[in-house]
Protein backbone atom coordinates (compact mmCIF):
# COMPACT_ATOMS: atom_id res chain seq x y z
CA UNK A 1 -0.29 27.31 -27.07
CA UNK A 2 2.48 29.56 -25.40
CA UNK A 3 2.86 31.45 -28.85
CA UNK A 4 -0.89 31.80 -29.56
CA UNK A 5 -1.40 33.48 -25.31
CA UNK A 6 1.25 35.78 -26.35
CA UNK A 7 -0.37 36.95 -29.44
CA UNK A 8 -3.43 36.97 -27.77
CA UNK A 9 -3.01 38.80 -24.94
CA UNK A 10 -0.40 41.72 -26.74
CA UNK A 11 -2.39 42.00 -29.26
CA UNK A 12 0.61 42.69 -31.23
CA UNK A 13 2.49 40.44 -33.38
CA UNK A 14 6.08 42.43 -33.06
CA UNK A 15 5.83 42.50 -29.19
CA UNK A 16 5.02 39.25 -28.33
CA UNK A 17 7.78 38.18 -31.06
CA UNK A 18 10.28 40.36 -28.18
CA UNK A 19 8.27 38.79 -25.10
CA UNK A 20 8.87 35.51 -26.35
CA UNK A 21 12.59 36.50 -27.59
CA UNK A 22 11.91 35.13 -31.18
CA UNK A 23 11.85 36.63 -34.59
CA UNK A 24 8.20 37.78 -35.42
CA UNK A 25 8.14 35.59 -38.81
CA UNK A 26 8.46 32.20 -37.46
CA UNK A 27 5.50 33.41 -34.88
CA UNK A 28 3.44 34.06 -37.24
CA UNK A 29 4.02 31.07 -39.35
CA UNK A 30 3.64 28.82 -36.28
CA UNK A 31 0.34 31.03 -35.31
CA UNK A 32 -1.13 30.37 -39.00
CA UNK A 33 -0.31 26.54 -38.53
CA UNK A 34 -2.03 26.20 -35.35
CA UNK A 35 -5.17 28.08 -37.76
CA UNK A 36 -5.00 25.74 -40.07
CA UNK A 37 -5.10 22.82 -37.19
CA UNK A 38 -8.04 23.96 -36.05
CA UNK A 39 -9.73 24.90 -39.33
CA UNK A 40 -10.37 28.42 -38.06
CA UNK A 41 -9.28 32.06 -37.52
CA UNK A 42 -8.28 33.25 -34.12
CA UNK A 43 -7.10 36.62 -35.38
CA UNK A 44 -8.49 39.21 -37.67
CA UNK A 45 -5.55 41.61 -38.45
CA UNK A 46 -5.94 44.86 -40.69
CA UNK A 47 -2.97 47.14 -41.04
CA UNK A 48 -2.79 48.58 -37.47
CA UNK A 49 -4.22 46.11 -34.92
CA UNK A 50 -4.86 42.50 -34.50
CA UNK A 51 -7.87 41.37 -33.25
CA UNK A 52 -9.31 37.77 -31.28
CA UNK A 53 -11.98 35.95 -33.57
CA UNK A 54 -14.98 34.24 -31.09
CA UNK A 55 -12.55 31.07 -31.84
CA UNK A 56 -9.71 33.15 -30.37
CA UNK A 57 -11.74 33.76 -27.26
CA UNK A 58 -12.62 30.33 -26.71
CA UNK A 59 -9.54 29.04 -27.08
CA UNK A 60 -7.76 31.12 -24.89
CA UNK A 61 -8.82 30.42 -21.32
CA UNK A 62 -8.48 26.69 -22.06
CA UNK A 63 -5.03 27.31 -23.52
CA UNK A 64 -3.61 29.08 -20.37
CA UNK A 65 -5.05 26.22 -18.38
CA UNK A 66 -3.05 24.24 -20.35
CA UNK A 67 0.07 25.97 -19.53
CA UNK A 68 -0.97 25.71 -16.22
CA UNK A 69 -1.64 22.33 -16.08
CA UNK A 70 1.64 21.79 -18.13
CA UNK A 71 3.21 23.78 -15.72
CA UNK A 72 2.08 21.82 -12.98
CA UNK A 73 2.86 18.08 -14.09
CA UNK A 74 6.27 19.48 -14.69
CA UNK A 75 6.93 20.52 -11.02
CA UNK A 76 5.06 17.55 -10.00
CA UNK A 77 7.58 15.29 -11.96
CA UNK A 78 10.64 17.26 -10.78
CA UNK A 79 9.16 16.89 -7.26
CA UNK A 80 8.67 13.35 -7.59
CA UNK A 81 12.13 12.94 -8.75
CA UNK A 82 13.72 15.02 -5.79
CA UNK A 83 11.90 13.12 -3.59
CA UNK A 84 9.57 15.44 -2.43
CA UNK A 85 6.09 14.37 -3.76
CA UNK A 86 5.08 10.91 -4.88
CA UNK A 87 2.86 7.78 -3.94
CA UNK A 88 2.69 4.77 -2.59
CA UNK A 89 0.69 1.40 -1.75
CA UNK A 90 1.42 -0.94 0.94
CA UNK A 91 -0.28 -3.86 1.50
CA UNK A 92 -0.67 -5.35 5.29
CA UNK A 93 -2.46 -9.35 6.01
CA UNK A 94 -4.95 -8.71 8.55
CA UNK A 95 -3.75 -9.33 11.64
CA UNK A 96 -0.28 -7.08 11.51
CA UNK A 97 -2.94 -3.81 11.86
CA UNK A 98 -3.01 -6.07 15.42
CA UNK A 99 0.57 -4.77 15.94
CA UNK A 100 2.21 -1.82 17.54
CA UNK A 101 4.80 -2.13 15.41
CA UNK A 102 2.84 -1.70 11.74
CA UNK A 103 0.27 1.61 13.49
CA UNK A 104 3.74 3.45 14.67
CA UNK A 105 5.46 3.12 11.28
CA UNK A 106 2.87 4.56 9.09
CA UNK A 107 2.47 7.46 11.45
CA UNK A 108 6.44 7.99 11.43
CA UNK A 109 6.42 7.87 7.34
CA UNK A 110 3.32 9.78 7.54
CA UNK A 111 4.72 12.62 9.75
CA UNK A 112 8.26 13.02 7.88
CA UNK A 113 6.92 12.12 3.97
CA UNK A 114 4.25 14.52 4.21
CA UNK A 115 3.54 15.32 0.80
CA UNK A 116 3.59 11.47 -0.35
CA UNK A 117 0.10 10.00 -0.75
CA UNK A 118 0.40 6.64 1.21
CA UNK A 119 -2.46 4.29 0.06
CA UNK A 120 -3.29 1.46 2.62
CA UNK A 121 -4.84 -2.30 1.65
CA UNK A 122 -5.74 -4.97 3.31
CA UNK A 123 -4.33 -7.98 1.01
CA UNK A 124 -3.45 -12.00 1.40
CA UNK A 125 -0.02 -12.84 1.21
CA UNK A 126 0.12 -14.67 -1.94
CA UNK A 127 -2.46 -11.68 -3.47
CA UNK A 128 1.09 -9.10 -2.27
CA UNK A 129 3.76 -11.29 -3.99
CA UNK A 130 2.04 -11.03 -6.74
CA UNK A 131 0.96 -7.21 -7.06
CA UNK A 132 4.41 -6.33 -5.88
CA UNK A 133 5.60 -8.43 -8.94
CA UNK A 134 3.15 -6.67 -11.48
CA UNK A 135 4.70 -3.16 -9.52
CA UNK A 136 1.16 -2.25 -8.35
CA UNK A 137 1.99 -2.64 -4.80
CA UNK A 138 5.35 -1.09 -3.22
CA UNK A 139 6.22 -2.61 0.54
CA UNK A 140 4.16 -5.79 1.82
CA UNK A 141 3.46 -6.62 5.49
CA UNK A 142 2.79 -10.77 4.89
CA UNK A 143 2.87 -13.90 6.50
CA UNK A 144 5.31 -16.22 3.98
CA UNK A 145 3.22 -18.39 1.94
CA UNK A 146 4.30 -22.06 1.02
CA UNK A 147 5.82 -21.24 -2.55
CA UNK A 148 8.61 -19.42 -3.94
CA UNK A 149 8.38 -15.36 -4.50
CA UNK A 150 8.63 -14.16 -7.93
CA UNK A 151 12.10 -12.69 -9.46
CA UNK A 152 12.79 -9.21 -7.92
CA UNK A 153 10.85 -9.62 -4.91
CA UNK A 154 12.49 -10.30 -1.57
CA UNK A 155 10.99 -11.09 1.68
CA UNK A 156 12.94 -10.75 5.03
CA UNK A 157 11.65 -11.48 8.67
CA UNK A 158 10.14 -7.86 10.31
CA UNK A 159 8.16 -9.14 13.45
CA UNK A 160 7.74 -11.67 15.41
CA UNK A 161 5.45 -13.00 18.03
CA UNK A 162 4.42 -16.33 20.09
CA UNK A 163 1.79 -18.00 18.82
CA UNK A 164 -1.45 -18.10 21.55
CA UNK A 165 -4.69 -20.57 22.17
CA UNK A 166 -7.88 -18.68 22.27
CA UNK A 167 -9.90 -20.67 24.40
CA UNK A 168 -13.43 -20.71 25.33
CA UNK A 169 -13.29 -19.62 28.96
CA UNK A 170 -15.41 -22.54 30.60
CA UNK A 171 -13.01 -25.03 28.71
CA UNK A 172 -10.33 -26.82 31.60
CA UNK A 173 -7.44 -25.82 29.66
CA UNK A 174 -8.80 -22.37 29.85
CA UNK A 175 -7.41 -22.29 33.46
CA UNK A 176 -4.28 -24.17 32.93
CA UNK A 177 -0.88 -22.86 34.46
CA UNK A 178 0.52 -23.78 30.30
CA UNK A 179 -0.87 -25.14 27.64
CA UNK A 180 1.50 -27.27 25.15
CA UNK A 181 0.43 -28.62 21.30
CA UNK A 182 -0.08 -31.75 22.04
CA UNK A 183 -2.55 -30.68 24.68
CA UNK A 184 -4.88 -29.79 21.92
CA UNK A 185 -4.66 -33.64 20.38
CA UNK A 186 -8.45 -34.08 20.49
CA UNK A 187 -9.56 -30.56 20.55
CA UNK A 188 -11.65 -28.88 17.72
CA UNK A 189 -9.70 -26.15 15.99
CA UNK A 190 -10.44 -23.08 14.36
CA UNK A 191 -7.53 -22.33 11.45
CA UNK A 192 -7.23 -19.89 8.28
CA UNK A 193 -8.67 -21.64 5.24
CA UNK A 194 -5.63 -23.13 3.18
CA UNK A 195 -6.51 -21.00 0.04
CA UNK A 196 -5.94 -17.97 1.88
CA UNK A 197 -2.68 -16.99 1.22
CA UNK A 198 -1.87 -16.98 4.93
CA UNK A 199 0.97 -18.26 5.55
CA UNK A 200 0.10 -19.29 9.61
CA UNK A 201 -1.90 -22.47 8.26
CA UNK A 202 0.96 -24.72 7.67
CA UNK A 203 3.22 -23.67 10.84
CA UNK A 204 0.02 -24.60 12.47
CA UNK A 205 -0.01 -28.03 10.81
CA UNK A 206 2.87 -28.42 11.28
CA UNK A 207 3.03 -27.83 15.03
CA UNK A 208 0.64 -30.34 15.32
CA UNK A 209 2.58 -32.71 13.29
CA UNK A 210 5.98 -32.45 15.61
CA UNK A 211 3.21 -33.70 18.71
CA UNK A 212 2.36 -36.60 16.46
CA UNK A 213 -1.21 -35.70 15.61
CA UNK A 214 -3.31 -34.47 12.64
CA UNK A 215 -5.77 -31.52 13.69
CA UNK A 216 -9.01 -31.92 14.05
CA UNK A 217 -10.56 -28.57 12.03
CA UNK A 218 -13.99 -27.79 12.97
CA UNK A 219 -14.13 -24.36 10.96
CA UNK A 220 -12.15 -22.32 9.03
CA UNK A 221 -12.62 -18.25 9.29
CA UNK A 222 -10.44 -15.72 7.24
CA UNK A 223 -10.38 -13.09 10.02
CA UNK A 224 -8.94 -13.21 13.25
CA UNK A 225 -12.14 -11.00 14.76
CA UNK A 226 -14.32 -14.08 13.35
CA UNK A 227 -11.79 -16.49 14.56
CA UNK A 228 -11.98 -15.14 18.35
CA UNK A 229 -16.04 -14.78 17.99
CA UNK A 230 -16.12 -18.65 16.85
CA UNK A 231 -14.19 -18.89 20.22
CA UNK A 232 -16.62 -17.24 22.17
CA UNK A 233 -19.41 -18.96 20.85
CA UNK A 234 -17.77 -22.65 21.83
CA UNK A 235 -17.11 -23.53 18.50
CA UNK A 236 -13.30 -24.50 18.81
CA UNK A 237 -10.48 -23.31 19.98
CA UNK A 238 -7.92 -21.05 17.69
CA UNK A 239 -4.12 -20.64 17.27
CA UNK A 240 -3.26 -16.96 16.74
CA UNK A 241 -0.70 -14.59 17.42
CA UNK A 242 -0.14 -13.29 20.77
CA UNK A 243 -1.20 -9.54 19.35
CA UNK A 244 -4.49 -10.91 18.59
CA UNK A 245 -5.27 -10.90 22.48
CA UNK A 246 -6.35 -7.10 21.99
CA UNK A 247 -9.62 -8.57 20.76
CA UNK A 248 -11.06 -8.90 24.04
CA UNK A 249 -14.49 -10.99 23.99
CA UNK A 250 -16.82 -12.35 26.80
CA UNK A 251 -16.30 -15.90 26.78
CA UNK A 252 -12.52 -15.83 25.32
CA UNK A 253 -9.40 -17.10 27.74
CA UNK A 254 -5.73 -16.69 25.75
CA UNK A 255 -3.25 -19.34 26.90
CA UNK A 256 0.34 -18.97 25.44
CA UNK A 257 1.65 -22.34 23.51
CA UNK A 258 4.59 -22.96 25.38
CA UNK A 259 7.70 -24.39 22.50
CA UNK A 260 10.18 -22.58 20.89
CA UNK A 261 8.63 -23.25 17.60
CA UNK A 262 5.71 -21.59 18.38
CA UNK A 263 6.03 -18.47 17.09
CA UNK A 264 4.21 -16.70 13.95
CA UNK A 265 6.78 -14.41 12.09
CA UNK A 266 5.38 -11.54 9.78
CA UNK A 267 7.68 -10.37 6.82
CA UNK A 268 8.61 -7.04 4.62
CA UNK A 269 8.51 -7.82 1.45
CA UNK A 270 9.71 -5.69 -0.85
CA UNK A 271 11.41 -5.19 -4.68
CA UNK A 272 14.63 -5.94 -4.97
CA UNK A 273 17.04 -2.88 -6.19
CA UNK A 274 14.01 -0.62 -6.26
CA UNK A 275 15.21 2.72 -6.69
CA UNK A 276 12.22 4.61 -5.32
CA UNK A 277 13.28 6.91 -2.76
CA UNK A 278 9.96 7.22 -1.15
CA UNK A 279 9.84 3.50 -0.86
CA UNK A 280 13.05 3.53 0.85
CA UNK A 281 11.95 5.27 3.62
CA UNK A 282 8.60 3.59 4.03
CA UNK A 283 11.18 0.68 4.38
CA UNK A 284 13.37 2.27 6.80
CA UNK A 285 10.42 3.28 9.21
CA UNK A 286 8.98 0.19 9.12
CA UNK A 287 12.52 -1.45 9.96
CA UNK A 288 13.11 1.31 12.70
CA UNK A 289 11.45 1.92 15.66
CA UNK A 290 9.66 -0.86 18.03
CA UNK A 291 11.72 -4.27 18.99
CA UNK A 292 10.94 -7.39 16.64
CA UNK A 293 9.47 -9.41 19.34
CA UNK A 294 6.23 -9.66 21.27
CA UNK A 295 6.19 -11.23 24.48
């Protein structure tokens, strides 16, 4: 394509041969090979001057936007490479958009990796092992599931945060000083679903187990905004971290659990030994900034 623009826009098979520093005869064989390619002329040449054929004029405004293109996926690549340009995906459970913490990082990244195209999506835990195993996901905001992460992917603890009863208001406990586990012995509770991928199910079970009871489930909601409306509308009561309190709903009270084991713990999970510099400092913003702990 680079020959053929030459020819085509000299005119002249000797001086694009010296813009393209190259002996005219190889041009000109490479020029009738590209011909022969495309099964037709793109120059008629007589004795003085070389002409474009209609096939020479259509092909070449779609041959200098391939150069151009070319041009451009090179630079992109070399930007990529340096750093400078790139993409990413990171993948959040529902309730860390709840946080301070999760907000402030992507608006740090955001502000110093401008020209990297952040993608954002909502995912279950398990769902993020998995994608960051297949490579379609780069950094994961999780709760840690009940089962083992694939090779190459590590998980370390990021955020954590005491675990809260949302109560409906008119309930007695509602109005209590504390509220403890075992309080909730004979209460109906609102939890995740267990095929969720959440992993705040089973520290929930097995809070309730360290009191001595089994739970009583009533309903099971993915969401935390349909967990706190099930609330409101007297359907149970819900365990959920203390950041969930910003969904503020008529009817709602928040007690905090008191125990030192109640406590829900997000994670960063990430690939192990991944060399992707952009990733790195998604990692390092979302490691930086705001304390670990909610009170």
């Amino acid at each position: 394509m680079r020959y053929f623009v030459a020819v085509a826009e000299e005119l002249n098979f000797t001086r694009a041969a010296e813009r393209l520093h190259m002996a005219q005869p190889p041009l000109s064989t490479q020029i009738r090979a590209l011909e022969e390619e495309l099964g037709a002329e793109l120059f008629v040449r007589d004795k003085r001057r070389v002409f474009l054929t209609a096939a020479g004029h259509e092909l070449l405004s779609r041959a200098r936007a391939i150069l151009e293109a070319t041009a451009q996926a090179k630079s992109a690549a070399r930007n990529a490479a340096n750093g400078l340009t790139g993409r990413l995906a990171l993948a959040y459970t529902a309730s860390a958009m709840f946080t301070e913490r999760l907000p402030a990082a992507i608006r740090k990244f955001a502000g110093t990796h401008s020209q990297v195209e952040l993608t954002l999506h909502e995912m279950a835990s398990l769902d993020q092992l998995y994608a960051l195993h297949e490579r379609t996901l780069d950094v994961g905001i999780l709760r840690k599931p009940d089962v083992v992460p694939p090779a190459g992917v590590e998980i370390e603890p990021w955020y954590h945060a005491p675990l809260v009863a949302a109560i409906p208001s008119d309930h007695p406990l509602a109005i209590r000083s504390s509220v403890r586990i075992k309080d909730l012995r004979d209460e109906p509770l609102i939890t995740y679903p267990r095929d969720a991928g959440i992993g705040l199910y089973w520290p929930v079970l097995k809070l309730c187990a360290q009191a001595g009871f089994r739970p009583r489930i009533v309903r099971e909601a993915r969401e935390p905004s349909v967990m706190i409306g099930l609330v409101s509308a007297g359907i149970g009561i819900a365990i959920v971290p203390a950041d969930t309190q910003c969904i503020r709903l008529k009817g709602v009270a928040y007690q905090r659990l008191v125990g030192k084991d109640a406590v829900s713990t997000l994670y960063l999970a990430h690939r192990s030994g991944d060399g992707n510099e952009h990733a790195k400092g998604l990692l390092a913003a979302l490691r930086a900034g705001a304390p670990k702990s909610v009170q």
